[in-house]
PDB file of N, CA and C in Angstrom:
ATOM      1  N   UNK A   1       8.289 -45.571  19.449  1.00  0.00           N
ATOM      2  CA  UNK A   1       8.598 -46.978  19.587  1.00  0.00           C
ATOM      3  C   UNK A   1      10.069 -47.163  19.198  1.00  0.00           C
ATOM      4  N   UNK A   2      10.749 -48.106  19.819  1.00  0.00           N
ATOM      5  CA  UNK A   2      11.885 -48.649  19.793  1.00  0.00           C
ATOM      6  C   UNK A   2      12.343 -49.499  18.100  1.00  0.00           C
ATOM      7  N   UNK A   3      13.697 -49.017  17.622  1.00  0.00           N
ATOM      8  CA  UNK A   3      13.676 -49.916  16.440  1.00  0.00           C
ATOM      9  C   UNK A   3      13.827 -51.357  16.871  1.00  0.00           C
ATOM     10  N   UNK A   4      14.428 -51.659  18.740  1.00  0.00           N
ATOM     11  CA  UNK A   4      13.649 -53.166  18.192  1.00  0.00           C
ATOM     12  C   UNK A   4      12.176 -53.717  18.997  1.00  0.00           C
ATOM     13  N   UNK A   5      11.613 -53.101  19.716  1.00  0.00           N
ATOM     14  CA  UNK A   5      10.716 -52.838  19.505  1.00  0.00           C
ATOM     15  C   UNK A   5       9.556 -53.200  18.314  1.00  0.00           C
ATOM     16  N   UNK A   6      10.025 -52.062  17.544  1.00  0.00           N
ATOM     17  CA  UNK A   6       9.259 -51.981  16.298  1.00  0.00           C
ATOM     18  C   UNK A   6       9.655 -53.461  15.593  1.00  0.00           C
ATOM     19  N   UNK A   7      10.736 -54.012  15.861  1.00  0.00           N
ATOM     20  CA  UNK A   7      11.547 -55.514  15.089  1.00  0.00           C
ATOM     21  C   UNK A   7      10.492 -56.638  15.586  1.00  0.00           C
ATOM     22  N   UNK A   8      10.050 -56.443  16.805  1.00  0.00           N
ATOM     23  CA  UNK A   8       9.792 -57.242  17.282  1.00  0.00           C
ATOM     24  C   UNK A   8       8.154 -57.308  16.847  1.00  0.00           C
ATOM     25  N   UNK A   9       7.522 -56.567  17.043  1.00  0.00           N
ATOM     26  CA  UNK A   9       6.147 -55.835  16.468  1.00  0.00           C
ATOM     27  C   UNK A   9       6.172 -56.686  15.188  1.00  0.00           C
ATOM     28  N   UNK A  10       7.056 -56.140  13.868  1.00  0.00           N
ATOM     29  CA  UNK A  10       6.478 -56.950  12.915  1.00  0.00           C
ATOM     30  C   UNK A  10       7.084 -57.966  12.746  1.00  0.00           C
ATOM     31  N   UNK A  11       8.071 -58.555  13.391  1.00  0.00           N
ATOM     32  CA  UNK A  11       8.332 -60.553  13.588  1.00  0.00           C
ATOM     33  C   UNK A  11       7.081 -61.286  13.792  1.00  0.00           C
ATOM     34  N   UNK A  12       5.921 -60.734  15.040  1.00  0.00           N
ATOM     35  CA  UNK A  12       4.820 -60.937  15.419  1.00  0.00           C
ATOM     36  C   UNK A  12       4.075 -61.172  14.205  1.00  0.00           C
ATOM     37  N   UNK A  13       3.809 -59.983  13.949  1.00  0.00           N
ATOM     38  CA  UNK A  13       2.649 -59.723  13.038  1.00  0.00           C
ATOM     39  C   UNK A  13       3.067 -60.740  11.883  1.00  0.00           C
ATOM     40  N   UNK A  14       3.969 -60.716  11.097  1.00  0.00           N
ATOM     41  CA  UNK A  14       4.555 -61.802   9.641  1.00  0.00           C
ATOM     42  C   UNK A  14       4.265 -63.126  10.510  1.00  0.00           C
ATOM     43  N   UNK A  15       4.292 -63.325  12.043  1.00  0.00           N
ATOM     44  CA  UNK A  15       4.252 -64.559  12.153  1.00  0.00           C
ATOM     45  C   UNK A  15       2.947 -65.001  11.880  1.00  0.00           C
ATOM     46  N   UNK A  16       2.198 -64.056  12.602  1.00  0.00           N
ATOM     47  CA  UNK A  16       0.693 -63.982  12.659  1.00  0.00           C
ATOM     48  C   UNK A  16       0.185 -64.517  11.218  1.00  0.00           C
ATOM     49  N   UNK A  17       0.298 -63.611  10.402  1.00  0.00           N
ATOM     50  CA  UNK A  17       0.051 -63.997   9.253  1.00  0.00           C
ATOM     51  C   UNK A  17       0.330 -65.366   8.380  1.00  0.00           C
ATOM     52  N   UNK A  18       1.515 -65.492   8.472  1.00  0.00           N
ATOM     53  CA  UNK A  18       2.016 -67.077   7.669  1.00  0.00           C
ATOM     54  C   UNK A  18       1.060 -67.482   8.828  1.00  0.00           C
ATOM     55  N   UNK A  19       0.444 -67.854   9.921  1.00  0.00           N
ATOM     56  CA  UNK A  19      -0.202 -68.533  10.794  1.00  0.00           C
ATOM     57  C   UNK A  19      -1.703 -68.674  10.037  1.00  0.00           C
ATOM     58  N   UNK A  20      -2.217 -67.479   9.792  1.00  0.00           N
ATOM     59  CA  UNK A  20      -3.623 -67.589   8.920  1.00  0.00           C
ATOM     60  C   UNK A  20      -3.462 -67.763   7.719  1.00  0.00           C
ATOM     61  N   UNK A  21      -2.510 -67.509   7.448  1.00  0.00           N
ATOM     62  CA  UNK A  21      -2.668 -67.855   5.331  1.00  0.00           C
ATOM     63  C   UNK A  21      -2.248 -69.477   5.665  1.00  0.00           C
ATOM     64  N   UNK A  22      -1.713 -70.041   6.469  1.00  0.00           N
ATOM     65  CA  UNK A  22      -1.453 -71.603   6.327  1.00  0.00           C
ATOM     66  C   UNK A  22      -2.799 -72.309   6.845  1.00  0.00           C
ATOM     67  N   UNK A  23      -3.432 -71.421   7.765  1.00  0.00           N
ATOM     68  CA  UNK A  23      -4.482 -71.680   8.042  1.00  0.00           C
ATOM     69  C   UNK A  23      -5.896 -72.043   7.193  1.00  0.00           C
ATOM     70  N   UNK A  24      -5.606 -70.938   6.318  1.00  0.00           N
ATOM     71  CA  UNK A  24      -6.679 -70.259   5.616  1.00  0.00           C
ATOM     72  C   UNK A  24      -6.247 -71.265   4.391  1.00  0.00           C
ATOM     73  N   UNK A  25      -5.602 -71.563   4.036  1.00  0.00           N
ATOM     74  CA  UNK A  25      -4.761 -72.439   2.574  1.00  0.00           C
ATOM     75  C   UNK A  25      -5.202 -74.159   3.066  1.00  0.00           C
ATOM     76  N   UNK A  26      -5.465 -74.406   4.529  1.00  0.00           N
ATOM     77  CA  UNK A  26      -5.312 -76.163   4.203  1.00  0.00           C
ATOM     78  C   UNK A  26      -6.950 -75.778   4.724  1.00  0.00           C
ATOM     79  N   UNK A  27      -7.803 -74.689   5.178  1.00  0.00           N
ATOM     80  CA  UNK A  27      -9.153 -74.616   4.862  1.00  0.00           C
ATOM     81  C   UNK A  27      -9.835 -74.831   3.810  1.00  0.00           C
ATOM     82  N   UNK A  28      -8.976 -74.112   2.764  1.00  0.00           N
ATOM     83  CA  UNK A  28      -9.638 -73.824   1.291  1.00  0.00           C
ATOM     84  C   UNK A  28      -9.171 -75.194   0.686  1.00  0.00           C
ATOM     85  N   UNK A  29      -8.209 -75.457   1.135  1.00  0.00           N
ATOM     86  CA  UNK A  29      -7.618 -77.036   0.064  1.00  0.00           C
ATOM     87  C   UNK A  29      -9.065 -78.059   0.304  1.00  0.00           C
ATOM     88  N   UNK A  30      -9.959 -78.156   1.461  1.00  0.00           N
ATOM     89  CA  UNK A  30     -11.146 -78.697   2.357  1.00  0.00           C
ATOM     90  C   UNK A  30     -12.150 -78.157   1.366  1.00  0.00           C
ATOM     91  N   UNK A  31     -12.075 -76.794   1.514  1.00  0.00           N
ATOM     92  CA  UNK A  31     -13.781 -76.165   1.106  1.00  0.00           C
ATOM     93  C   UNK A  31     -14.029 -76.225  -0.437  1.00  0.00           C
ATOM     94  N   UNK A  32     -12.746 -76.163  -1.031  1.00  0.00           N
ATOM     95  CA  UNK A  32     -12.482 -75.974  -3.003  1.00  0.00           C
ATOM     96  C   UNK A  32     -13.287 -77.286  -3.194  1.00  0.00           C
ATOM     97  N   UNK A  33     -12.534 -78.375  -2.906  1.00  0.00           N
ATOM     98  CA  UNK A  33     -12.493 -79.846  -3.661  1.00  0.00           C
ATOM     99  C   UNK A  33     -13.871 -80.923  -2.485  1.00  0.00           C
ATOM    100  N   UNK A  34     -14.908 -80.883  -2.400  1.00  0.00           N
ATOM    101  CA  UNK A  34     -15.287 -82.076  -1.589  1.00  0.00           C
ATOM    102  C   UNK A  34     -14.905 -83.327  -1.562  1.00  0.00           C
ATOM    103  N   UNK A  35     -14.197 -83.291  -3.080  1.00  0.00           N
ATOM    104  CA  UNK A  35     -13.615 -84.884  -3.059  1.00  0.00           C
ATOM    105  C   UNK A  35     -12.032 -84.684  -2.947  1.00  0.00           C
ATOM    106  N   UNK A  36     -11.722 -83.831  -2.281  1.00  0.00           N
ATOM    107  CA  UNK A  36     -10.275 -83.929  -2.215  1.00  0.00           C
ATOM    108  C   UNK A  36     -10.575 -84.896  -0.858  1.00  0.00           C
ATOM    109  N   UNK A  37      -8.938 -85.450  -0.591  1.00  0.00           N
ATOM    110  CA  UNK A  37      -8.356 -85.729   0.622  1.00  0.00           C
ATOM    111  C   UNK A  37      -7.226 -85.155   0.938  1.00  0.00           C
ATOM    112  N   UNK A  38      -6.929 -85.031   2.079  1.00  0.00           N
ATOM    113  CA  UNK A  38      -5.590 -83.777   2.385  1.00  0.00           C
ATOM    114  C   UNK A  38      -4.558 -84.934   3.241  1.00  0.00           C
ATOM    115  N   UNK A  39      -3.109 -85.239   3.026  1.00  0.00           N
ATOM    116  CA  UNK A  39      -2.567 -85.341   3.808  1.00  0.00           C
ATOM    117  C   UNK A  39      -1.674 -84.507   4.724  1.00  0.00           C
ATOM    118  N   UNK A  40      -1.881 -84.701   6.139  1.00  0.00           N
ATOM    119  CA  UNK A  40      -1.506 -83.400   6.779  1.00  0.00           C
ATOM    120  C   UNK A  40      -1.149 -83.933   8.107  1.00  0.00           C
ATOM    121  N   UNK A  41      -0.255 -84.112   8.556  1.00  0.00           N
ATOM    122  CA  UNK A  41       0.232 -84.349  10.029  1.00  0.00           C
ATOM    123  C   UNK A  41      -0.090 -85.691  10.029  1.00  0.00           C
ATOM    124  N   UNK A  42       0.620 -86.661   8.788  1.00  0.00           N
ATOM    125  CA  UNK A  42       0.759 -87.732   8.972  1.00  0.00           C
ATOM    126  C   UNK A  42      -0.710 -88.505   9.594  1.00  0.00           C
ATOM    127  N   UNK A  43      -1.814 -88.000   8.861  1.00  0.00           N
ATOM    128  CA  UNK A  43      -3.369 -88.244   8.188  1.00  0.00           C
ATOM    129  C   UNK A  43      -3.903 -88.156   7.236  1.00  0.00           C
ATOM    130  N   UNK A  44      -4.963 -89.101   7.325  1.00  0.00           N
ATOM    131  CA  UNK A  44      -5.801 -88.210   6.001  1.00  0.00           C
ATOM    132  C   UNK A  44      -6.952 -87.405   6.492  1.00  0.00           C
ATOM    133  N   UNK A  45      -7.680 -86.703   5.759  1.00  0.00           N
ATOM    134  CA  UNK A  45      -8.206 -85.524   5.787  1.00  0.00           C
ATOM    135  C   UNK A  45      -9.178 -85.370   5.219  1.00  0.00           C
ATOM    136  N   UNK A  46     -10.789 -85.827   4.977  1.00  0.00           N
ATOM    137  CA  UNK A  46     -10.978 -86.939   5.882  1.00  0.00           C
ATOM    138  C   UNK A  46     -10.794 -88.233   5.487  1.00  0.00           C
ATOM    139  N   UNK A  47     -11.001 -89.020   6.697  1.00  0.00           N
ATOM    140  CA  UNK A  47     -10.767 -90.644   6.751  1.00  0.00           C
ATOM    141  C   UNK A  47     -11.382 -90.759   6.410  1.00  0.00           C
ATOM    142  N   UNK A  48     -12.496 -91.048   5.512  1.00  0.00           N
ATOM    143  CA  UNK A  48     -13.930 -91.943   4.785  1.00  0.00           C
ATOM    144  C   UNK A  48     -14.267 -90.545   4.094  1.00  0.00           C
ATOM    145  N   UNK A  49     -14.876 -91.058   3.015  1.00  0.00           N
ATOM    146  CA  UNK A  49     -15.235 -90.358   2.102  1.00  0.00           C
ATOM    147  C   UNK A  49     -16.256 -91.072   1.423  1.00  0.00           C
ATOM    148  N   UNK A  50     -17.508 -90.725   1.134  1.00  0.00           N
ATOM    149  CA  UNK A  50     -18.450 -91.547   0.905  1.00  0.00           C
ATOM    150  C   UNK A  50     -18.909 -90.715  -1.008  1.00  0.00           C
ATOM    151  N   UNK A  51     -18.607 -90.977  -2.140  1.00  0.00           N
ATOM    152  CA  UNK A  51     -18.870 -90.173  -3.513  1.00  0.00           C
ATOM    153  C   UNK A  51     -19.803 -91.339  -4.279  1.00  0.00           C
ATOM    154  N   UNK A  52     -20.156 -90.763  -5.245  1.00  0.00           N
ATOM    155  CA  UNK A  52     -21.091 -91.584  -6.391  1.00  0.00           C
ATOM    156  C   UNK A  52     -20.199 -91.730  -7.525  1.00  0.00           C
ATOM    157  N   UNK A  53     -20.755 -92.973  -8.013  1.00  0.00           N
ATOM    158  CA  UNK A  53     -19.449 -94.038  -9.012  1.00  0.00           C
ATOM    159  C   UNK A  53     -19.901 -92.651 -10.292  1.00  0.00           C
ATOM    160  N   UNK A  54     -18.487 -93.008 -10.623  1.00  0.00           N
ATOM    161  CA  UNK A  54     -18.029 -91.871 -11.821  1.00  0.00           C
ATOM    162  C   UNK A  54     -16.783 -90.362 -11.047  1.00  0.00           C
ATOM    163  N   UNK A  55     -17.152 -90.460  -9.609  1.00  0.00           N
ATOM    164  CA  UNK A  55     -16.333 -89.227  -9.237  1.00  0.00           C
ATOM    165  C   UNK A  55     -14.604 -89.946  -9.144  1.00  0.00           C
ATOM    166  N   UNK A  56     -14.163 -88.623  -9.453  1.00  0.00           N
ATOM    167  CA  UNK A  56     -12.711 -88.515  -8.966  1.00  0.00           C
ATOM    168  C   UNK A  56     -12.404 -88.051  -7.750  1.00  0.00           C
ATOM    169  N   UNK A  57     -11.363 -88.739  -6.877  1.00  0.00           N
ATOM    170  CA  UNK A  57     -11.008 -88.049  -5.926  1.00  0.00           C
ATOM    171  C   UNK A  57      -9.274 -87.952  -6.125  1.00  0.00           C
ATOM    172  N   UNK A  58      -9.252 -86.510  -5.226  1.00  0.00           N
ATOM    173  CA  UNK A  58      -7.789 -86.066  -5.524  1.00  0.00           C
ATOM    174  C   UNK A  58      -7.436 -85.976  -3.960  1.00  0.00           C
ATOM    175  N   UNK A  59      -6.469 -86.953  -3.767  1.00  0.00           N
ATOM    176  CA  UNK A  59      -5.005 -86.781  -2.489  1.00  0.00           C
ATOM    177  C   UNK A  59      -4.240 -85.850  -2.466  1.00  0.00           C
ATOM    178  N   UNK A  60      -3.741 -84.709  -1.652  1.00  0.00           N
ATOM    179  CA  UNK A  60      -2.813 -83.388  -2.077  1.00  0.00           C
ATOM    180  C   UNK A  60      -2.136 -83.405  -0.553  1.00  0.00           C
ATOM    181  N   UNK A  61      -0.741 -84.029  -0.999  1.00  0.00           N
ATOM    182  CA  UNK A  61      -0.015 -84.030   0.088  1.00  0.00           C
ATOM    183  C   UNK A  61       0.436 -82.877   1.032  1.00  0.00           C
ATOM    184  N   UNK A  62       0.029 -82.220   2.129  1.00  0.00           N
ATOM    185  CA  UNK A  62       0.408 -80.937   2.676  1.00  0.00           C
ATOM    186  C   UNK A  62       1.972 -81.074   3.795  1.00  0.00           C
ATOM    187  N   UNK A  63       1.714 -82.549   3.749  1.00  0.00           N
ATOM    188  CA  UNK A  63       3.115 -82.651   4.841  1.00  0.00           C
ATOM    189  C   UNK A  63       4.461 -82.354   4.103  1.00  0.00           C
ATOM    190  N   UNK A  64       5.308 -82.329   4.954  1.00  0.00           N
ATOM    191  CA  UNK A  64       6.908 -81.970   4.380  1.00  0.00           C
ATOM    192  C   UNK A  64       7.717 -83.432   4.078  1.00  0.00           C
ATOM    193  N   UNK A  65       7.089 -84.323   4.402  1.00  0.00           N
ATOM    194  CA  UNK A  65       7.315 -85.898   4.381  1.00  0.00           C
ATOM    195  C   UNK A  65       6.467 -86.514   3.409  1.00  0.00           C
ATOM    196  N   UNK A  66       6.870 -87.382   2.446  1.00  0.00           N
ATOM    197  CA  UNK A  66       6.440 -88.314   1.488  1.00  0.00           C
ATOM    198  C   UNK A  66       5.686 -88.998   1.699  1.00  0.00           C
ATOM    199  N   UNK A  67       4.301 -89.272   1.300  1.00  0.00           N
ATOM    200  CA  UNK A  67       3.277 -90.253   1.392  1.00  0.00           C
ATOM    201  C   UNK A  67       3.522 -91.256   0.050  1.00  0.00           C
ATOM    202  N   UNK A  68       2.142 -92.087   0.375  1.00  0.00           N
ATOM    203  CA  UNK A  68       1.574 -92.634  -0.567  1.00  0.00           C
ATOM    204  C   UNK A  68       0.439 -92.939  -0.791  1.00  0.00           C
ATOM    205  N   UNK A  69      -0.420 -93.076  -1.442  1.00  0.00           N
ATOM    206  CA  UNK A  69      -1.941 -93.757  -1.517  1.00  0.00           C
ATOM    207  C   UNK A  69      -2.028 -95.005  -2.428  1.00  0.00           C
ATOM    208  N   UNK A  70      -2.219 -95.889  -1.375  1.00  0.00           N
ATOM    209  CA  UNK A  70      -2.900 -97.377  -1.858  1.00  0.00           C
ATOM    210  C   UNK A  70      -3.583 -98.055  -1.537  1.00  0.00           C
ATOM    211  N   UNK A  71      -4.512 -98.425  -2.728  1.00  0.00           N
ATOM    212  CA  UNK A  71      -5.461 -99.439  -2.310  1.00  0.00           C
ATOM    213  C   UNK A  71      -4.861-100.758  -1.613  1.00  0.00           C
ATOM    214  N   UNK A  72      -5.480-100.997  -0.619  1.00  0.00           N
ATOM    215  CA  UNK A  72      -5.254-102.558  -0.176  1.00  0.00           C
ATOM    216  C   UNK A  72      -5.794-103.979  -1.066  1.00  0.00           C
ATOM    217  N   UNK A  73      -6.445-103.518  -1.866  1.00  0.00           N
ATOM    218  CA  UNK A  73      -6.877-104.703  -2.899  1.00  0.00           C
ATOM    219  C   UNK A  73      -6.213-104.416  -4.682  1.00  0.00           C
ATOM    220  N   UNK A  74      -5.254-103.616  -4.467  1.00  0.00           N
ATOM    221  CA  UNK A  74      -4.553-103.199  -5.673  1.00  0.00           C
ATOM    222  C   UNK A  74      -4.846-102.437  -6.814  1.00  0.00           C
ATOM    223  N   UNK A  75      -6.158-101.736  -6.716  1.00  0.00           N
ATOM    224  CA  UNK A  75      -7.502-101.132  -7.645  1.00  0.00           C
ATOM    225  C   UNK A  75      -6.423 -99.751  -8.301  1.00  0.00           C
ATOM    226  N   UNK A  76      -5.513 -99.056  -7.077  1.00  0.00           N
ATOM    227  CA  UNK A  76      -4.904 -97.808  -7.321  1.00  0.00           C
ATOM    228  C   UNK A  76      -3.822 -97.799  -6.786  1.00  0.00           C
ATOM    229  N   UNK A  77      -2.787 -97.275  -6.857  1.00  0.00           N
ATOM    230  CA  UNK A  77      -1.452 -96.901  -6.672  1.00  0.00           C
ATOM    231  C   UNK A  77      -0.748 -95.887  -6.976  1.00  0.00           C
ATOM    232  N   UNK A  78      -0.425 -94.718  -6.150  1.00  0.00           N
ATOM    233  CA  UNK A  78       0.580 -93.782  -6.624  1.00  0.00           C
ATOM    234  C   UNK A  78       1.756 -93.593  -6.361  1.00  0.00           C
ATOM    235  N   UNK A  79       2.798 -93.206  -6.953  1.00  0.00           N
ATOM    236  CA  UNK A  79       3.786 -92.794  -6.678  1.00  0.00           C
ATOM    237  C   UNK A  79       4.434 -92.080  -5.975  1.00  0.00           C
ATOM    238  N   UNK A  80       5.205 -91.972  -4.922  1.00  0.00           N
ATOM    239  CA  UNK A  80       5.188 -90.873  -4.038  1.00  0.00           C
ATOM    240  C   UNK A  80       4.755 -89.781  -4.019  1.00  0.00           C
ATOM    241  N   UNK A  81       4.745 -88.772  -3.282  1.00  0.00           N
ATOM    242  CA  UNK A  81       4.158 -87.646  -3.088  1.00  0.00           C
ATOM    243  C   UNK A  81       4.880 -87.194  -2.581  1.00  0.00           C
ATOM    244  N   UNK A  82       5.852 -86.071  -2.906  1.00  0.00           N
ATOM    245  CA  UNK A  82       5.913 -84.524  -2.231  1.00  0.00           C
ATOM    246  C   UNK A  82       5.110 -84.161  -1.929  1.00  0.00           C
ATOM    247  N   UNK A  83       5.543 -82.821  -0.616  1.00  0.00           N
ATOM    248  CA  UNK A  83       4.725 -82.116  -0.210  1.00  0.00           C
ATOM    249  C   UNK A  83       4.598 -81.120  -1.415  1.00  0.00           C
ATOM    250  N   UNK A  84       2.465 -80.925  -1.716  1.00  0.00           N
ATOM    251  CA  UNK A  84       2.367 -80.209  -2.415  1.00  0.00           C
ATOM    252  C   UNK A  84       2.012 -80.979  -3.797  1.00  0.00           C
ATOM    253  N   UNK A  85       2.370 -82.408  -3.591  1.00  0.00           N
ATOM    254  CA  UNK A  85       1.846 -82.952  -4.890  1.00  0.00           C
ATOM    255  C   UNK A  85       0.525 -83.856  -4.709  1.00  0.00           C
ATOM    256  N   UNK A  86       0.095 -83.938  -5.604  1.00  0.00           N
ATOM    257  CA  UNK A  86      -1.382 -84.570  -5.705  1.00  0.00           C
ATOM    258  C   UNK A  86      -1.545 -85.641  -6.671  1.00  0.00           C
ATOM    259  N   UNK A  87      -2.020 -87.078  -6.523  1.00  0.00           N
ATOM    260  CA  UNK A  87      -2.698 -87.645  -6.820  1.00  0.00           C
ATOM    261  C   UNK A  87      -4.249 -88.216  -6.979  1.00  0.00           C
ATOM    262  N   UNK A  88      -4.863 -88.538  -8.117  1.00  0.00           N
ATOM    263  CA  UNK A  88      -6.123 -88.592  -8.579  1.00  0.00           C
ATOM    264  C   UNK A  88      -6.381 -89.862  -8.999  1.00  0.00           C
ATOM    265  N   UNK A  89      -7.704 -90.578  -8.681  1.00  0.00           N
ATOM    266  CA  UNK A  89      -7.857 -91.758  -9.050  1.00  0.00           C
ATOM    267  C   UNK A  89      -9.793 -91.281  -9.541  1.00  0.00           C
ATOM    268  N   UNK A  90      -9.963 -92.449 -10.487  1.00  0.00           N
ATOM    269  CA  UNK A  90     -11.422 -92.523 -10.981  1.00  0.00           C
ATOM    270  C   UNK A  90     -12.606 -93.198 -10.359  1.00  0.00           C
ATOM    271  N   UNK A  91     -13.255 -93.056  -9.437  1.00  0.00           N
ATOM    272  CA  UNK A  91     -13.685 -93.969  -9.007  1.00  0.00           C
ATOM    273  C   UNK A  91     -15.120 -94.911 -10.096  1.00  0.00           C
ATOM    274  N   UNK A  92     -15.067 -95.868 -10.572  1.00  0.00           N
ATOM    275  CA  UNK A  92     -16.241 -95.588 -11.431  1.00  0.00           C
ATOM    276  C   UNK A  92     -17.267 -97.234 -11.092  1.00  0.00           C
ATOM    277  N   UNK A  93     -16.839 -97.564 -10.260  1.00  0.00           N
ATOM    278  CA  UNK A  93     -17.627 -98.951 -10.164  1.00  0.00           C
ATOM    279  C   UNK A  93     -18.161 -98.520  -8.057  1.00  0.00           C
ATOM    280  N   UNK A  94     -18.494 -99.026  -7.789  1.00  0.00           N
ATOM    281  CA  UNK A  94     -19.822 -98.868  -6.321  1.00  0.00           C
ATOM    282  C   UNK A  94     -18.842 -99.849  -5.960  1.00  0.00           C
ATOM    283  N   UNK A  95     -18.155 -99.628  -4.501  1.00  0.00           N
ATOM    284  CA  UNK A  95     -17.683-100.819  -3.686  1.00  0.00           C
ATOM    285  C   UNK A  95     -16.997 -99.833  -2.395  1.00  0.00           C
ATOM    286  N   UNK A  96     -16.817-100.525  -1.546  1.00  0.00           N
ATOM    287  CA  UNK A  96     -15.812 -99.527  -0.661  1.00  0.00           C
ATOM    288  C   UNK A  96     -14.149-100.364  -0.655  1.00  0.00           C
ATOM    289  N   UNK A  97     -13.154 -99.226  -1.098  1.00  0.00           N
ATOM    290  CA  UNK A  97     -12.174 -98.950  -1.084  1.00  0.00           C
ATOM    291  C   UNK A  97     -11.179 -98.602  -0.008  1.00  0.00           C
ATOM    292  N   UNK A  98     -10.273 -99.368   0.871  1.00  0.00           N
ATOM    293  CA  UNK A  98      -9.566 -99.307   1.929  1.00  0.00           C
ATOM    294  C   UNK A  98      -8.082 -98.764   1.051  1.00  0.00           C
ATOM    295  N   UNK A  99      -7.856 -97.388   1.634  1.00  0.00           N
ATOM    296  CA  UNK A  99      -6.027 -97.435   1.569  1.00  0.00           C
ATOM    297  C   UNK A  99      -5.576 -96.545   2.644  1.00  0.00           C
ATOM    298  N   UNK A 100      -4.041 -96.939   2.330  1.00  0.00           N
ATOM    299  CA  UNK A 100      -3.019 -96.853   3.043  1.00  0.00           C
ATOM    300  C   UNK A 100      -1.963 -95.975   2.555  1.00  0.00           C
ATOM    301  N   UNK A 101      -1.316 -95.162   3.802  1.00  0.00           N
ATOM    302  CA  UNK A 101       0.606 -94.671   2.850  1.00  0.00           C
ATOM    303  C   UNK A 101       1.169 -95.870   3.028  1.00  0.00           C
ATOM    304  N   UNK A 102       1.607 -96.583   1.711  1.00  0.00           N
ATOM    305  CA  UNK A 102       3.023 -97.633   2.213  1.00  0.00           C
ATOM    306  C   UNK A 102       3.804 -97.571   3.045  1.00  0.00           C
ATOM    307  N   UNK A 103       4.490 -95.903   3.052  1.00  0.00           N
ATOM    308  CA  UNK A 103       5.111 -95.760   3.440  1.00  0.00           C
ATOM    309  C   UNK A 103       4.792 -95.520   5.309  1.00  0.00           C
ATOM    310  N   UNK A 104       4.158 -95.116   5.966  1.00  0.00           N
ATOM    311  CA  UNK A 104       3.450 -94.721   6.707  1.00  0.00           C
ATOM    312  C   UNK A 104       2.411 -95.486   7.014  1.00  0.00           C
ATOM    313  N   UNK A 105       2.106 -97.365   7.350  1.00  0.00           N
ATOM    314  CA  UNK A 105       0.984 -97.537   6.792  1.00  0.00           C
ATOM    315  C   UNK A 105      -0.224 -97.550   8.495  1.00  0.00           C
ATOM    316  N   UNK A 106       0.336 -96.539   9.217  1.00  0.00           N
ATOM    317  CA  UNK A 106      -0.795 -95.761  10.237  1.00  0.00           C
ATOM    318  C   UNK A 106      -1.758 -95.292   9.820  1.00  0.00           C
ATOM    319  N   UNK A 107      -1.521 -94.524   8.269  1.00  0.00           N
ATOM    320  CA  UNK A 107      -2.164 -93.801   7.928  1.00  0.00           C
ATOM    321  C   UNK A 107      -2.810 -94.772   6.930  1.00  0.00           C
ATOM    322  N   UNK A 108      -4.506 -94.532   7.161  1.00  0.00           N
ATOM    323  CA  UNK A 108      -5.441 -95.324   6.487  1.00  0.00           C
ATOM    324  C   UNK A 108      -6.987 -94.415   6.217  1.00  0.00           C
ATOM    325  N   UNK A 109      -7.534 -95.002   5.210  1.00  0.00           N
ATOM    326  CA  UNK A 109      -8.706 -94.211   4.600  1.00  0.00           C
ATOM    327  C   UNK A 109      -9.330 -95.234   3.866  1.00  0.00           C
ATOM    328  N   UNK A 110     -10.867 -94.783   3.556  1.00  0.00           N
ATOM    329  CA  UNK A 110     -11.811 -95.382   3.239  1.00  0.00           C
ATOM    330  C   UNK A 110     -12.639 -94.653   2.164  1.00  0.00           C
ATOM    331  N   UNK A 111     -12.808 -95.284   0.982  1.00  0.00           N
ATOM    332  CA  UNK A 111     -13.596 -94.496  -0.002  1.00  0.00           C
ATOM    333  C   UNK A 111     -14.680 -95.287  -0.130  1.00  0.00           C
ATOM    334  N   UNK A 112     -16.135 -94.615  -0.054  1.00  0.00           N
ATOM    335  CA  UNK A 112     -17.370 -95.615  -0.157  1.00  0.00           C
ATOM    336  C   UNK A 112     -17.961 -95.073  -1.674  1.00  0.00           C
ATOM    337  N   UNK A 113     -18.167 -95.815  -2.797  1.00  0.00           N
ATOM    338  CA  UNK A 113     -18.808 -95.671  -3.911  1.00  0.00           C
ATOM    339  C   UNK A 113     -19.751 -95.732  -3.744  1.00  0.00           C
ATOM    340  N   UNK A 114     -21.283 -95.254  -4.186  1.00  0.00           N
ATOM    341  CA  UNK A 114     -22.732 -95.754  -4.208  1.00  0.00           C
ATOM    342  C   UNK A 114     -22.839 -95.594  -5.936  1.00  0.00           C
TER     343      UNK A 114
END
């Protein structure tokens, strides 16, 4: 085989890879946490989330762009988000919960307490 050739071979392959470990990383961010939410391509991840009063849920920003999470009735509020940072709120009373990124406010989600 050719040295570029061979250059080209493992450009592929490293691509390949960062392709499944990014893959495999916003899977597991899903499968770890049931009460996580993921932001990711300017969404959430998932949109409704239905938990029992007392759970926490955690937001973990995956985009390269700044979110936010807020309630529309003022219950929660965080502070921006880097990509890679996470916010957590308590849920501890039964109601359903509408938010939004401020910043972004396309992006919308629904938390249902029982």
């Amino acid at each position: 085989m050719s040295p570029k050739t061979a250059r080209h071979v493992l450009k592929m392959s490293m691509g390949l890879a960062a392709l499944f470990a990014g893959a495999t990383y916003f899977g597991m961010a899903r499968a770890d946490d049931a009460n996580m939410i993921v932001l990711k391509n300017f969404h959430f991840s998932p949109v409704s989330l239905s938990v029992p009063a007392g759970t926490t849920v955690v937001w973990k920003n995956l985009d390269g762009e700044p979110h936010t999470v807020v309630s529309d009735s003022g219950v929660f509020r965080s502070g921006g988000l880097d990509q890679n940072d996470s916010y957590s709120f308590k849920f501890d009373h039964p109601g359903t919960y509408r938010f939004i990124c401020s910043i972004h406010p396309t992006m919308v989600g629904t938390i249902t307490v029982k």
